[in-house]
C-alpha atoms as a PDB file:
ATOM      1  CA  UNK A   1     -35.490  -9.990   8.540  1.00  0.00           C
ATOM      2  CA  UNK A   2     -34.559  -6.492   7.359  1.00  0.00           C
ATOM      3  CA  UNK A   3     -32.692  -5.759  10.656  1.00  0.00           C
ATOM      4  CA  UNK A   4     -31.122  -9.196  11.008  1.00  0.00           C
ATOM      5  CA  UNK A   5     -29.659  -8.578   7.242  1.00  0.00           C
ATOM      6  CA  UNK A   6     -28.215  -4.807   8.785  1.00  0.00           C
ATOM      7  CA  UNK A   7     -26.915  -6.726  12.234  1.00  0.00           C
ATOM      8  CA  UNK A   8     -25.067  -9.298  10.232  1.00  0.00           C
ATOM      9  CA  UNK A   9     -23.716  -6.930   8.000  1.00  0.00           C
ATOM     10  CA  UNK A  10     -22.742  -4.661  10.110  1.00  0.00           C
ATOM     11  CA  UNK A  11     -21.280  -7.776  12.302  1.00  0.00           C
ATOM     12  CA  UNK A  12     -19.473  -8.792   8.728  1.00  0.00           C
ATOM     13  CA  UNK A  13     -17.959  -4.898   8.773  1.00  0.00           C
ATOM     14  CA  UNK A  14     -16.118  -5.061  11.960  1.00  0.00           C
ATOM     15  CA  UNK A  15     -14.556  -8.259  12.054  1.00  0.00           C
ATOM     16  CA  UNK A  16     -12.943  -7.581   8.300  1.00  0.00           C
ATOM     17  CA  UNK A  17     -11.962  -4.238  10.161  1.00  0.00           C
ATOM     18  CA  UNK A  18      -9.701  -5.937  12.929  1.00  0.00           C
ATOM     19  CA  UNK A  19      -8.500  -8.717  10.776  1.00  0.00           C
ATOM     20  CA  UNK A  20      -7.574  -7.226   7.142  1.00  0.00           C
ATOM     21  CA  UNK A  21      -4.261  -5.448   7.204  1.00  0.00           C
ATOM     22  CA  UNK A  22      -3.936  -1.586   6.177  1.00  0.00           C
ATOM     23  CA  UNK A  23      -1.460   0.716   5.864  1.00  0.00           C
ATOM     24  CA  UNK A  24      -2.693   3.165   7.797  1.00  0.00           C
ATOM     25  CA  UNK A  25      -1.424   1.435  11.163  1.00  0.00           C
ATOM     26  CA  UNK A  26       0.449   2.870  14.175  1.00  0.00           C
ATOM     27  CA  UNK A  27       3.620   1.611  13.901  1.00  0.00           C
ATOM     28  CA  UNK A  28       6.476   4.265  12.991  1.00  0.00           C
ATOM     29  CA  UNK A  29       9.998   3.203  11.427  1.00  0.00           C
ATOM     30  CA  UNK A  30      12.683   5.791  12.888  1.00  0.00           C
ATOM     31  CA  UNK A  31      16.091   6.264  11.421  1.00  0.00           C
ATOM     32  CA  UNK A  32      19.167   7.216  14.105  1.00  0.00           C
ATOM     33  CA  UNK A  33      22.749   7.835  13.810  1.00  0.00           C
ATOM     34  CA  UNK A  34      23.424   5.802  16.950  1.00  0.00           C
ATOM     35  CA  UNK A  35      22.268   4.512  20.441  1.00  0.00           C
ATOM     36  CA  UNK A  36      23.410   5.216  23.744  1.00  0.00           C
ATOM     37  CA  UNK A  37      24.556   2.676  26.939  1.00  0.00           C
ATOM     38  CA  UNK A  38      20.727   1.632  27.145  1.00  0.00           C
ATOM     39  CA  UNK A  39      20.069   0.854  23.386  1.00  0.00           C
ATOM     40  CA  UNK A  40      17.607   4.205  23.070  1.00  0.00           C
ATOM     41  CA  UNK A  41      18.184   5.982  20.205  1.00  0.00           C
ATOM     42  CA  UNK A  42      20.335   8.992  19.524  1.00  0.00           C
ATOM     43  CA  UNK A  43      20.212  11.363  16.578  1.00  0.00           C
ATOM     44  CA  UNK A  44      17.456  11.080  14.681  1.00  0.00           C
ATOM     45  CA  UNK A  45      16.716  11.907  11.661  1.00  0.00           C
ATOM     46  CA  UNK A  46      15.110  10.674   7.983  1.00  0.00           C
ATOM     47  CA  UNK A  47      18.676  11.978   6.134  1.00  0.00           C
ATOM     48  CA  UNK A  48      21.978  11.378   7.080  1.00  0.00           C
ATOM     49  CA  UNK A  49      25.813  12.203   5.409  1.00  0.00           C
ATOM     50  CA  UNK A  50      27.686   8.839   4.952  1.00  0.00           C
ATOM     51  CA  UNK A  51      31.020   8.783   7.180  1.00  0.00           C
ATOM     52  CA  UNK A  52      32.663   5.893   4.655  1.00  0.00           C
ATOM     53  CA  UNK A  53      31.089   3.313   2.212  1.00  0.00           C
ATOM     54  CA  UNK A  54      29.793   1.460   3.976  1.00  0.00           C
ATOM     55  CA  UNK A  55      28.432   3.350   6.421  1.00  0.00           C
ATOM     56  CA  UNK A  56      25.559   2.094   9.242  1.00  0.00           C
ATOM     57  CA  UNK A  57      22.472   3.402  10.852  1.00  0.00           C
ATOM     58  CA  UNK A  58      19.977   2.037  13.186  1.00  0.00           C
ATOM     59  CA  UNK A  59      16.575   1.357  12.271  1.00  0.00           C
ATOM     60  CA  UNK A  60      13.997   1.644  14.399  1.00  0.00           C
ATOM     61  CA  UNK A  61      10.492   0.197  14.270  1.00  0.00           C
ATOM     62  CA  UNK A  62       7.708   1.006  17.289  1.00  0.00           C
ATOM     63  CA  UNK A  63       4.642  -1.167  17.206  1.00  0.00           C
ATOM     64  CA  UNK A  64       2.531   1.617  18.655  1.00  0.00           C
ATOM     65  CA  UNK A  65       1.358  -1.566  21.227  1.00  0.00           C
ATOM     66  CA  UNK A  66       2.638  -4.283  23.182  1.00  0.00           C
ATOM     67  CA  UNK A  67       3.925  -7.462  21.248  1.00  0.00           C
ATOM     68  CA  UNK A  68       4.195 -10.934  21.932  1.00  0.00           C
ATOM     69  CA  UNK A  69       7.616 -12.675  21.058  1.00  0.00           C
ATOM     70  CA  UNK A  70       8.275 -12.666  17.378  1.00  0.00           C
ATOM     71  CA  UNK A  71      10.616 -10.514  14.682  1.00  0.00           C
ATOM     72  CA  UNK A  72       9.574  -8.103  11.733  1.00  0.00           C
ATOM     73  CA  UNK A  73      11.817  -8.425   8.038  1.00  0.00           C
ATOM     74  CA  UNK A  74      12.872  -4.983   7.034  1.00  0.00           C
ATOM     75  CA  UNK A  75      13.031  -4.745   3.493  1.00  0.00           C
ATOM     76  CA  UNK A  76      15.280  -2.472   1.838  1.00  0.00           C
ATOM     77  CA  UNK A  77      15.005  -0.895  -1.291  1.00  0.00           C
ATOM     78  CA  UNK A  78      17.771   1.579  -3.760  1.00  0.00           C
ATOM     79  CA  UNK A  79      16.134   4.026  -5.938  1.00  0.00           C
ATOM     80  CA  UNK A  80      17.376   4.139  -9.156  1.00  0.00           C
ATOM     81  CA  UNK A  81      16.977   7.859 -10.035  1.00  0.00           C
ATOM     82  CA  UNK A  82      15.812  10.159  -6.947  1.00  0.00           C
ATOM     83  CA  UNK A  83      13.500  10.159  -4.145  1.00  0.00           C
ATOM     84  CA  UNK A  84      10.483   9.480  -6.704  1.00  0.00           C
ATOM     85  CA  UNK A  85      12.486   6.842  -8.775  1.00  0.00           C
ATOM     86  CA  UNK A  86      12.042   3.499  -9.296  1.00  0.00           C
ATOM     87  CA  UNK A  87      13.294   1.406  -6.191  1.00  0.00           C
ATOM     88  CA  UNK A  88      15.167  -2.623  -6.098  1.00  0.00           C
ATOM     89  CA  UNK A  89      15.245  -4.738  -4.020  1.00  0.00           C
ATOM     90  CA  UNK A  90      18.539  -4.961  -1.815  1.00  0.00           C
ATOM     91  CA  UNK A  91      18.359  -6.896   0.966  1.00  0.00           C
ATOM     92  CA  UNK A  92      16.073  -7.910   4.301  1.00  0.00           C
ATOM     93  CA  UNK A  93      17.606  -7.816   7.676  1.00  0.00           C
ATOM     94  CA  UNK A  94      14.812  -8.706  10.678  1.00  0.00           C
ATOM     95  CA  UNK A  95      13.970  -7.150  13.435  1.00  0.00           C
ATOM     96  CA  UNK A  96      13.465  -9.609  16.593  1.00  0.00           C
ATOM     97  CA  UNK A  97      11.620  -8.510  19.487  1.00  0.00           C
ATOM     98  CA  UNK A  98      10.360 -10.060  23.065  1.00  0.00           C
ATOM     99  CA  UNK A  99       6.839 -10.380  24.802  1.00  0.00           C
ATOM    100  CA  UNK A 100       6.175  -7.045  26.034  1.00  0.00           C
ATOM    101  CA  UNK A 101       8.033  -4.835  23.700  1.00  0.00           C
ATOM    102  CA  UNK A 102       6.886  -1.584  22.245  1.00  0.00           C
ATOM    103  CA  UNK A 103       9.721  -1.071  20.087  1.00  0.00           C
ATOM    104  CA  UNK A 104      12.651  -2.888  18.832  1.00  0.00           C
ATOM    105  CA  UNK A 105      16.091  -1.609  16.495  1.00  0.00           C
ATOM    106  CA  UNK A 106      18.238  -3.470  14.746  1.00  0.00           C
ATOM    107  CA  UNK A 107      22.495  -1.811  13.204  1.00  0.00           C
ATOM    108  CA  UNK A 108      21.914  -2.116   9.473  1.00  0.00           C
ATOM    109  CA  UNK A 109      25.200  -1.227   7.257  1.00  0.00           C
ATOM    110  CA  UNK A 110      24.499   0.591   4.291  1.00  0.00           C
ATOM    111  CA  UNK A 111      26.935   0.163   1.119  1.00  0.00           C
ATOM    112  CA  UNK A 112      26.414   3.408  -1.074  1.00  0.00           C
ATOM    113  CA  UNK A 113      24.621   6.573  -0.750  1.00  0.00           C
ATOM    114  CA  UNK A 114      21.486   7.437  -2.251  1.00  0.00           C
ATOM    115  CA  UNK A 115      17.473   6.883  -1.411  1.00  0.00           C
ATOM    116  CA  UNK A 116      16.391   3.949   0.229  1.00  0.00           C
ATOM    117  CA  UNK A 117      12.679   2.969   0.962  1.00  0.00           C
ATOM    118  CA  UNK A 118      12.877   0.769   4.303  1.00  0.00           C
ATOM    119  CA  UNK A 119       9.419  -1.414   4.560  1.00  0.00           C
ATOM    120  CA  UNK A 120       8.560  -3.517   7.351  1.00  0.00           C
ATOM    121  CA  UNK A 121       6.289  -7.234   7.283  1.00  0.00           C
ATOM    122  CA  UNK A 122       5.052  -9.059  10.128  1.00  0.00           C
ATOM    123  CA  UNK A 123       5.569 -12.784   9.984  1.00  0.00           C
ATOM    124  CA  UNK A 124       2.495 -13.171   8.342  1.00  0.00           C
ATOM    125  CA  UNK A 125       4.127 -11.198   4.965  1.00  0.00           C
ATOM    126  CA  UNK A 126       1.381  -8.182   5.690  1.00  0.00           C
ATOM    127  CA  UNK A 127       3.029  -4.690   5.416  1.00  0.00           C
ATOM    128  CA  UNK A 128       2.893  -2.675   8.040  1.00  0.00           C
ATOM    129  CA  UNK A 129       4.639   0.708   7.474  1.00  0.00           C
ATOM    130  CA  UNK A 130       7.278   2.052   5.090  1.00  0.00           C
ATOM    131  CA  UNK A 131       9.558   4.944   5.312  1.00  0.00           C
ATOM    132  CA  UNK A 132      12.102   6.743   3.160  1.00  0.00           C
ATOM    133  CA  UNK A 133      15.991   7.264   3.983  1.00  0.00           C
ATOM    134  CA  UNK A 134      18.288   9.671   2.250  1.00  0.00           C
ATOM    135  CA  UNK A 135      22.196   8.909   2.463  1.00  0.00           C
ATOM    136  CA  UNK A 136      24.176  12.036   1.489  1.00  0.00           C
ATOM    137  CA  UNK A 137      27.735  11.357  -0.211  1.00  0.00           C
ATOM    138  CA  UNK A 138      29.997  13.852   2.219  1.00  0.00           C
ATOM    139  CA  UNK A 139      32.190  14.539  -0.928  1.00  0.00           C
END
């Protein structure tokens, strides 16, 4: 009884560990200040001087795996006071990828400088990285 108790438990264990989300996944958002003629990216970097207001960027999200046909919402947040400040909400923009993929980017326009904290959901709402961007006012 003793080892059916351990076997169960232990069978309880793994399937939580495949199925609960964490944040401590393999996908990796990338920041770039553009692309080149096959959509790979090209200058990256996690802090970039704004040309005009607005200004864009691509964002880049890699799975870390092969996915099936879906898209990921990338919600962006404005800190209020520095790179430790409190962030708001600004806006989503998504992220739509094929069967296959390993990676997928997406031109987001950005109005202001400042900090943003980019976070990205699967389409089940589970986060599953988050990354900060710094936009430097040229002047």
């Amino acid at each position: 009884m003793k080892n059916f108790k351990f076997i169960l438990s232990l069978q309880l264990m793994l399937c939580l560990t495949f199925i609960m989300p964490t944040d401590s996944t393999s996908q990796s958002i990338y920041f770039s200040s553009g692309v080149d003629e096959d959509f790979q990216p090209v200058g990256l970097d996690e802090a970039f001087y704004m040309g005009t207001n607005p200004d864009y960027l691509y964002i880049f999200l890699d799975f870390g795996y092969e996915q099936s046909k879906g898209n990921i919402e990338l919600r962006i947040f404005k800190s209020n006071g520095g790179r430790n400040g409190n962030y708001t909400f600004q806006n989503s923009e998504y992220l739509n990828f094929e069967k296959g993929w390993t990676w997928a980017g997406k031109k987001v326009t950005f109005q202001s400088s400042g900090y943003y904290r980019i976070d990205a959901y699967n389409a089940l709402g589970y986060k599953l990285t988050s990354k900060i961007l710094t936009l430097y006012d040229p002047r």
